[in-house]
C-alpha atoms as a PDB file:
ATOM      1  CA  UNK A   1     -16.467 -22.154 -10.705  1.00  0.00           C
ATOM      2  CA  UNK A   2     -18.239 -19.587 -12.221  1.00  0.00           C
ATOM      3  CA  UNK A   3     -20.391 -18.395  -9.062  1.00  0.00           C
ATOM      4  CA  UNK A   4     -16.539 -17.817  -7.588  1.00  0.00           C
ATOM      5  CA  UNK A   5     -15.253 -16.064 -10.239  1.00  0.00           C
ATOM      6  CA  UNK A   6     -18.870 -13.989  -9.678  1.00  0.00           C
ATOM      7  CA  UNK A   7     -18.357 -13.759  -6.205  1.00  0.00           C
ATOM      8  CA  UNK A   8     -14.667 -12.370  -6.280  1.00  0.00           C
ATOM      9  CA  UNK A   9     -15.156  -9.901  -9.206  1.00  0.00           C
ATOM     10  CA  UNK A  10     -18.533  -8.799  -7.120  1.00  0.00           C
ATOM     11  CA  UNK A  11     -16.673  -8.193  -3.893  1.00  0.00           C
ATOM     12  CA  UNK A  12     -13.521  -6.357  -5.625  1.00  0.00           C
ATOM     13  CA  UNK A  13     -16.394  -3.730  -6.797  1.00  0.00           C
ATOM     14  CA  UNK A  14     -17.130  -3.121  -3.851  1.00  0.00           C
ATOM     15  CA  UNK A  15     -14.701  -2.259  -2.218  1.00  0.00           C
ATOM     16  CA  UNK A  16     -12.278   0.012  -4.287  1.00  0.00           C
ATOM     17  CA  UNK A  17      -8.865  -1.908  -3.922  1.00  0.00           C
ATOM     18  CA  UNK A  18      -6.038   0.726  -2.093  1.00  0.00           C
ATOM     19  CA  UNK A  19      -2.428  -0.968  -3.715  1.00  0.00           C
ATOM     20  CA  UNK A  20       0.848  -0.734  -2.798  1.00  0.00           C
ATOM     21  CA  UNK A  21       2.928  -0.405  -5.694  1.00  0.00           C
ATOM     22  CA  UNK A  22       5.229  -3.277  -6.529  1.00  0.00           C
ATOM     23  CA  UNK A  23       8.198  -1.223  -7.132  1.00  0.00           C
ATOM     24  CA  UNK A  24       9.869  -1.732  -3.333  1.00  0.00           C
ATOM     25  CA  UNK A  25      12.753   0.408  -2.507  1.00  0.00           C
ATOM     26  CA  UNK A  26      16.035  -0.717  -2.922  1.00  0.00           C
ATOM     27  CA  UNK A  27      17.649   2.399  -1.357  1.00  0.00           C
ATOM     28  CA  UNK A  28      17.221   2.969   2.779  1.00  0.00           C
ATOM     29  CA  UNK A  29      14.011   3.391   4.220  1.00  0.00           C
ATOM     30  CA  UNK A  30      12.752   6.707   4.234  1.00  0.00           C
ATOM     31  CA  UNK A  31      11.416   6.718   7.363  1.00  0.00           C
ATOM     32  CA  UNK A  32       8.280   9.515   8.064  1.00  0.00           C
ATOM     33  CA  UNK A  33       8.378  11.274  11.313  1.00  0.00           C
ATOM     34  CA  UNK A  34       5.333  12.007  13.548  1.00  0.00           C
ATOM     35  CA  UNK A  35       5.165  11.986  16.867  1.00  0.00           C
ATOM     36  CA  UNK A  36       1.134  10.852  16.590  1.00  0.00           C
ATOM     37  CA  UNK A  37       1.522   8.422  14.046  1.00  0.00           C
ATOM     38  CA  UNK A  38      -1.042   5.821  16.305  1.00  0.00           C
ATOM     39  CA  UNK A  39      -1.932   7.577  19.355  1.00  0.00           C
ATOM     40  CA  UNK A  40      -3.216   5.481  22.093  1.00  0.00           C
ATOM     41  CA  UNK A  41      -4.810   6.425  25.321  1.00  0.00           C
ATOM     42  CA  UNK A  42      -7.183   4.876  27.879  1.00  0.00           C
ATOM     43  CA  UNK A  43     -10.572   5.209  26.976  1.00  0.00           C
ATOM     44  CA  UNK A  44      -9.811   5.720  23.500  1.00  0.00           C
ATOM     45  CA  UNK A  45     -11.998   3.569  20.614  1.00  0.00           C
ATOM     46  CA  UNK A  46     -12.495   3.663  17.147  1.00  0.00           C
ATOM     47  CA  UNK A  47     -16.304   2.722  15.280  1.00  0.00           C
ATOM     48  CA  UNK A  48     -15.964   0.601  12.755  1.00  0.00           C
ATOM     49  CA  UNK A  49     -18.163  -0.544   9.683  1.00  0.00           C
ATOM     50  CA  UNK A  50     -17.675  -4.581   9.700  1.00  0.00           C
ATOM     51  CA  UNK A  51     -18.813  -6.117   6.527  1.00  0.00           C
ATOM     52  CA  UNK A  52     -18.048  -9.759   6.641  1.00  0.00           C
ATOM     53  CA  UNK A  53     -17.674 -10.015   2.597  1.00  0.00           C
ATOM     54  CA  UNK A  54     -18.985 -13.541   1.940  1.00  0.00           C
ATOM     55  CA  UNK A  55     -22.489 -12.912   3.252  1.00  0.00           C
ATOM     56  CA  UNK A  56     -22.318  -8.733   2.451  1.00  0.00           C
ATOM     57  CA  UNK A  57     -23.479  -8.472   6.132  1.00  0.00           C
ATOM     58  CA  UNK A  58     -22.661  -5.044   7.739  1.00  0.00           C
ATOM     59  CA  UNK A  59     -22.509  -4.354  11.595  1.00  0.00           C
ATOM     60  CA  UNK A  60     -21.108  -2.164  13.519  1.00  0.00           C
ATOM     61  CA  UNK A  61     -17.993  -2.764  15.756  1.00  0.00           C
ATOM     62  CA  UNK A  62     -16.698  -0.847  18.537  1.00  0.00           C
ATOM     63  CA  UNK A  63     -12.540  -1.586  19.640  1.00  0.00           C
ATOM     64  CA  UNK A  64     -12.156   0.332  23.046  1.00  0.00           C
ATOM     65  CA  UNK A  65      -9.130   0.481  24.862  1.00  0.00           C
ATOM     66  CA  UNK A  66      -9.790  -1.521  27.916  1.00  0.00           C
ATOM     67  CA  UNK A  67      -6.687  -1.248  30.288  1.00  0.00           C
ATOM     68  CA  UNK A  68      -2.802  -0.391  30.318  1.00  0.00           C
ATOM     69  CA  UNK A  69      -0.185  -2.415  31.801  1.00  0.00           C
ATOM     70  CA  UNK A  70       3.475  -2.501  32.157  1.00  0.00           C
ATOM     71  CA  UNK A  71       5.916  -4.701  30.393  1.00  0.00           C
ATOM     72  CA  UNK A  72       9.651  -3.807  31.241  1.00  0.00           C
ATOM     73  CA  UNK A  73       8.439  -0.867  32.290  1.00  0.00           C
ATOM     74  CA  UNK A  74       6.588   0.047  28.691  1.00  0.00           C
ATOM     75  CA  UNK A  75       2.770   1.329  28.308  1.00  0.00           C
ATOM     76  CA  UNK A  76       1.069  -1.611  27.084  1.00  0.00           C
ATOM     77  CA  UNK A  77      -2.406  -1.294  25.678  1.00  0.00           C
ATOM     78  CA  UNK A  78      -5.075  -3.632  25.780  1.00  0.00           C
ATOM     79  CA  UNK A  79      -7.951  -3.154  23.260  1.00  0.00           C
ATOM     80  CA  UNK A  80     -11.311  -5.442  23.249  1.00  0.00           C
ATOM     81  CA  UNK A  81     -10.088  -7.312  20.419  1.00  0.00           C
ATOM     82  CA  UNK A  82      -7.940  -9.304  22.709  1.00  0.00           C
ATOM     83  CA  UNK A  83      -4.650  -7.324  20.640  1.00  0.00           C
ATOM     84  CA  UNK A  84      -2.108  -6.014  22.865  1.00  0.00           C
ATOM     85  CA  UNK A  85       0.077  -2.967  21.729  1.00  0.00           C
ATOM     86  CA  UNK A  86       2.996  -0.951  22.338  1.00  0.00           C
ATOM     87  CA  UNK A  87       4.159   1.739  21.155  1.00  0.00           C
ATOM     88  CA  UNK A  88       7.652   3.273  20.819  1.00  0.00           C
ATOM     89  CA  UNK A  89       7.998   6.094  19.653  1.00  0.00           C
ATOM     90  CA  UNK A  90       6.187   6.062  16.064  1.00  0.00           C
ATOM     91  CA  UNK A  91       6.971   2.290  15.885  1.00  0.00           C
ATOM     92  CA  UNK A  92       3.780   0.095  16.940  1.00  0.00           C
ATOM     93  CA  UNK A  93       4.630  -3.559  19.151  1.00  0.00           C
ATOM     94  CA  UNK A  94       2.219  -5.955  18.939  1.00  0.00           C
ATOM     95  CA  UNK A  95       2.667  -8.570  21.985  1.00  0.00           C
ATOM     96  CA  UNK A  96       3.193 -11.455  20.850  1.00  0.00           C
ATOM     97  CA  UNK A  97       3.456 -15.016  23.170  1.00  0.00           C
ATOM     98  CA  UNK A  98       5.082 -18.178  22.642  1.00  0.00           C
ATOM     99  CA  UNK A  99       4.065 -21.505  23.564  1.00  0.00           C
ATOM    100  CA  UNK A 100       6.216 -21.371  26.309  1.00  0.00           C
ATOM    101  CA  UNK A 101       4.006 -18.306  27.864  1.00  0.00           C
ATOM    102  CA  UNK A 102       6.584 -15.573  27.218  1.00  0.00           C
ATOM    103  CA  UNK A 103       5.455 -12.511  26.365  1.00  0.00           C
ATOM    104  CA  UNK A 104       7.290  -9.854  24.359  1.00  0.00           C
ATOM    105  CA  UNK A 105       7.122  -6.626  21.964  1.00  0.00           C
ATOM    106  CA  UNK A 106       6.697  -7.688  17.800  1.00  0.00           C
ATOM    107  CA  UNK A 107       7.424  -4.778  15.398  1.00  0.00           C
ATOM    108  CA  UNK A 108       4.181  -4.320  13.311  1.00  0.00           C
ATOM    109  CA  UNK A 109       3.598  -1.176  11.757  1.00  0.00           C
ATOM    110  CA  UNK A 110       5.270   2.167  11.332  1.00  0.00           C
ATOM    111  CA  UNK A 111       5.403   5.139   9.136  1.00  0.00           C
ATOM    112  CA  UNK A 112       7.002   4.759   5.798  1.00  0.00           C
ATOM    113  CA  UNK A 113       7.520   7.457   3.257  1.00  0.00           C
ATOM    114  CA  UNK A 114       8.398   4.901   0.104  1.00  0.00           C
ATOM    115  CA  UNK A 115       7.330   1.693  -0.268  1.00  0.00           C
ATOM    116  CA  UNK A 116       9.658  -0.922   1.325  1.00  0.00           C
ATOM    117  CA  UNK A 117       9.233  -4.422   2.550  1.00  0.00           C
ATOM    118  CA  UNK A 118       9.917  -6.305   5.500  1.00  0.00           C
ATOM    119  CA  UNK A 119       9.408  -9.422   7.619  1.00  0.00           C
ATOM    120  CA  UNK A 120       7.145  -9.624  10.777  1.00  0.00           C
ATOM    121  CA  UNK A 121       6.107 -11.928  13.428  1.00  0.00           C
ATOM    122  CA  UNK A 122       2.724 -13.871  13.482  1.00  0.00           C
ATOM    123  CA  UNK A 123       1.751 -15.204  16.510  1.00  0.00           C
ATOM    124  CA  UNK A 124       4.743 -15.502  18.484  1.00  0.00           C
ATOM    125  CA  UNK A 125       6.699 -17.969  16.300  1.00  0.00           C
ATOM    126  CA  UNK A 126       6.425 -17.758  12.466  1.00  0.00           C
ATOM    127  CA  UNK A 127       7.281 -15.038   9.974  1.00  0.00           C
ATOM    128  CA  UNK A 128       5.361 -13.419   7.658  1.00  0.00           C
ATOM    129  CA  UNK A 129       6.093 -10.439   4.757  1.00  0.00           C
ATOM    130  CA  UNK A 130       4.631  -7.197   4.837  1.00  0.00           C
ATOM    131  CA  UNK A 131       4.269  -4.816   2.393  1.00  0.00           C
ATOM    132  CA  UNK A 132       4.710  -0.908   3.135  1.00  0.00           C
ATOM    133  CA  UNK A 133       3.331   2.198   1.288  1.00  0.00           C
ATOM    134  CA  UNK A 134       2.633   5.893   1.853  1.00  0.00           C
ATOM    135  CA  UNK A 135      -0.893   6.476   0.085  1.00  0.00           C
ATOM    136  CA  UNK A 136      -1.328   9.044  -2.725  1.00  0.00           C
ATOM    137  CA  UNK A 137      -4.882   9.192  -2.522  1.00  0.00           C
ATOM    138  CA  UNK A 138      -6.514  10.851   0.815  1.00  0.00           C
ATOM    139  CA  UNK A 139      -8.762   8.385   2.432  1.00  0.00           C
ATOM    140  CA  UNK A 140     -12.408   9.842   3.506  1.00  0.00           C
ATOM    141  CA  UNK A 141     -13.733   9.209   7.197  1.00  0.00           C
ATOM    142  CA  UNK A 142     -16.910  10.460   8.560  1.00  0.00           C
ATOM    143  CA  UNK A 143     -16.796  13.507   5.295  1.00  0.00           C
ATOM    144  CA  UNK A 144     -13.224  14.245   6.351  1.00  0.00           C
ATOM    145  CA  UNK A 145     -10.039  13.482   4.166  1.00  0.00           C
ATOM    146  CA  UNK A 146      -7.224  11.872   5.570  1.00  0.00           C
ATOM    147  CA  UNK A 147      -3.886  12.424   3.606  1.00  0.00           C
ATOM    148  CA  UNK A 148      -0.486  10.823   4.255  1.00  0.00           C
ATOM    149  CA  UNK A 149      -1.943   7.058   4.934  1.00  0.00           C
ATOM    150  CA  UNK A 150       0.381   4.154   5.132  1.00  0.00           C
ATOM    151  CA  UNK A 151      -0.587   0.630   3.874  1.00  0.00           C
ATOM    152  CA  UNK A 152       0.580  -2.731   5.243  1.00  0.00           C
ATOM    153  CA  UNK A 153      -0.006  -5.447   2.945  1.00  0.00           C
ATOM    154  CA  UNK A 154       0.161  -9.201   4.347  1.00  0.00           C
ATOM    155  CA  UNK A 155       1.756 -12.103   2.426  1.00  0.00           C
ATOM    156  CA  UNK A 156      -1.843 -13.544   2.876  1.00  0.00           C
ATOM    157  CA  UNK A 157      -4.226 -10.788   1.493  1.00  0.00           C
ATOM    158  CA  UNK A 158      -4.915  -9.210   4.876  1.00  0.00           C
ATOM    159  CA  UNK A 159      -3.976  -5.176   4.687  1.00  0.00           C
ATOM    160  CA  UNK A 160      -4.227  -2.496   7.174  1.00  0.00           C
ATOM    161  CA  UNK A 161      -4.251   1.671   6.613  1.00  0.00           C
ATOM    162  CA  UNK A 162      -3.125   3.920   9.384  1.00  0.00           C
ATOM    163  CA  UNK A 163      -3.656   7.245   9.198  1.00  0.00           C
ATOM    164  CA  UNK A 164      -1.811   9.454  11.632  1.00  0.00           C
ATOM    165  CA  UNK A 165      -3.448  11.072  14.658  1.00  0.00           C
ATOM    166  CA  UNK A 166      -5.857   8.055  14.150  1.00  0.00           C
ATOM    167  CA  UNK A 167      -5.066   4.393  13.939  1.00  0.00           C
ATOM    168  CA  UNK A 168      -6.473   1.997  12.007  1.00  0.00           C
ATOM    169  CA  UNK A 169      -9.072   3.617   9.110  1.00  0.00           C
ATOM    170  CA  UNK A 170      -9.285   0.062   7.809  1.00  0.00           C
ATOM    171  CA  UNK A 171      -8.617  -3.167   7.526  1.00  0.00           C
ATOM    172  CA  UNK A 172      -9.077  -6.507   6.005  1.00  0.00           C
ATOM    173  CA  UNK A 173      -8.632  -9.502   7.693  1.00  0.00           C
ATOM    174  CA  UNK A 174      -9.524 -13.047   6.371  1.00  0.00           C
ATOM    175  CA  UNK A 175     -13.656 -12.216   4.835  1.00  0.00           C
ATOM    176  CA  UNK A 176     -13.585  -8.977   7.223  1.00  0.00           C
ATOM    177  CA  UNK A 177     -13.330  -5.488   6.063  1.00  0.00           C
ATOM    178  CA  UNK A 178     -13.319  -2.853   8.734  1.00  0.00           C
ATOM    179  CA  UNK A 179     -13.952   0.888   7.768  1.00  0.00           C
ATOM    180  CA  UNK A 180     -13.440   3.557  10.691  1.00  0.00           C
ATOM    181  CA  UNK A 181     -16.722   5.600  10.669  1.00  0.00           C
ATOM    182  CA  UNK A 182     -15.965   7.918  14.034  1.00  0.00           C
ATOM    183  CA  UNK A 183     -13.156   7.441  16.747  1.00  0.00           C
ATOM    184  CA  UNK A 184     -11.835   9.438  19.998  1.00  0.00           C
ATOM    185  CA  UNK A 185      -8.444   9.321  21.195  1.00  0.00           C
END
């Protein structure tokens, strides 16, 4: 018990913990407006630092953009992760499939000027909650500061930060924490 309450307080030191305030807006969603909020192109990709947090491990990661292809006549964007976006207008799809095969468009992510929450769809059929913040602090890539970050915080402890012009910065999933160390749209 006491080598996990080691290993938790150990990990939360390193990395610095980016929050969401619990105070979720009551009022309508103030909504920010960007036209490059997650740009996407063929042959983009993003470099990531990969630290699986269990085992402190570091690697490097590369997602690259691999193809586009149509889905009712929508962009859609296939990156190596095996992830599937679309994007309309600053609003971000994720393509989700059901057990029955069918394919279709999941809100995910978009930009948010208060915090607000709101439900999403994980893996075709189940709902999760998602937390949504604009960032006070600027968040530093490659020696450069990125202001007006949004946070999405999953029900489950996953998070990701999009900064806009960019895409993801970072992200936790499960024991994963990806950092964005270069990119090129």
């Amino acid at each position: 018990m006491n080598l996990l309450l080691l290993s938790i307080l150990s990990i939360t030191l390193l990395f610095p913990i980016r929050n969401c305030s619990d105070k979720v807006s009551k009022s309508p969603v103030s909504v920010l407006q960007s036209n490059s909020f997650f740009p996407i192109e063929k042959n983009s990709f993003w470099v990531y630092e990969k630290t699986k947090l269990e085992t402190k491990i570091q690697t490097i990661d590369t997602v690259r953009v691999l193809e586009i292809s149509s889905l009712n006549n929508e962009n859609v964007y296939h990156l190596s992760t095996g992830e599937k976006y679309l994007l309309r207008g600053d609003s971000v799809y994720q393509i989700q499939r059901q057990r029955s095969g069918y394919s279709f468009p999941a809100l995910q992510f978009y930009p948010v000027a208060d915090s607000l929450q709101f439900r999403f769809l994980l893996g075709g059929d189940a709902f999760g909650t998602r937390k949504a913040c604009l960032l006070k602090d600027s968040i530093e890539v490659n020696k450069n500061f990125i202001k007006n970050c949004c946070k999405f915080e999953d029900f489950n402890g996953n998070y990701f930060i999009i900064a806009p012009g960019i895409g993801f910065v970072e992200k936790k999933i499960g024991t994963t924490v990806l950092k964005l160390l270069n990119y090129k749209i």
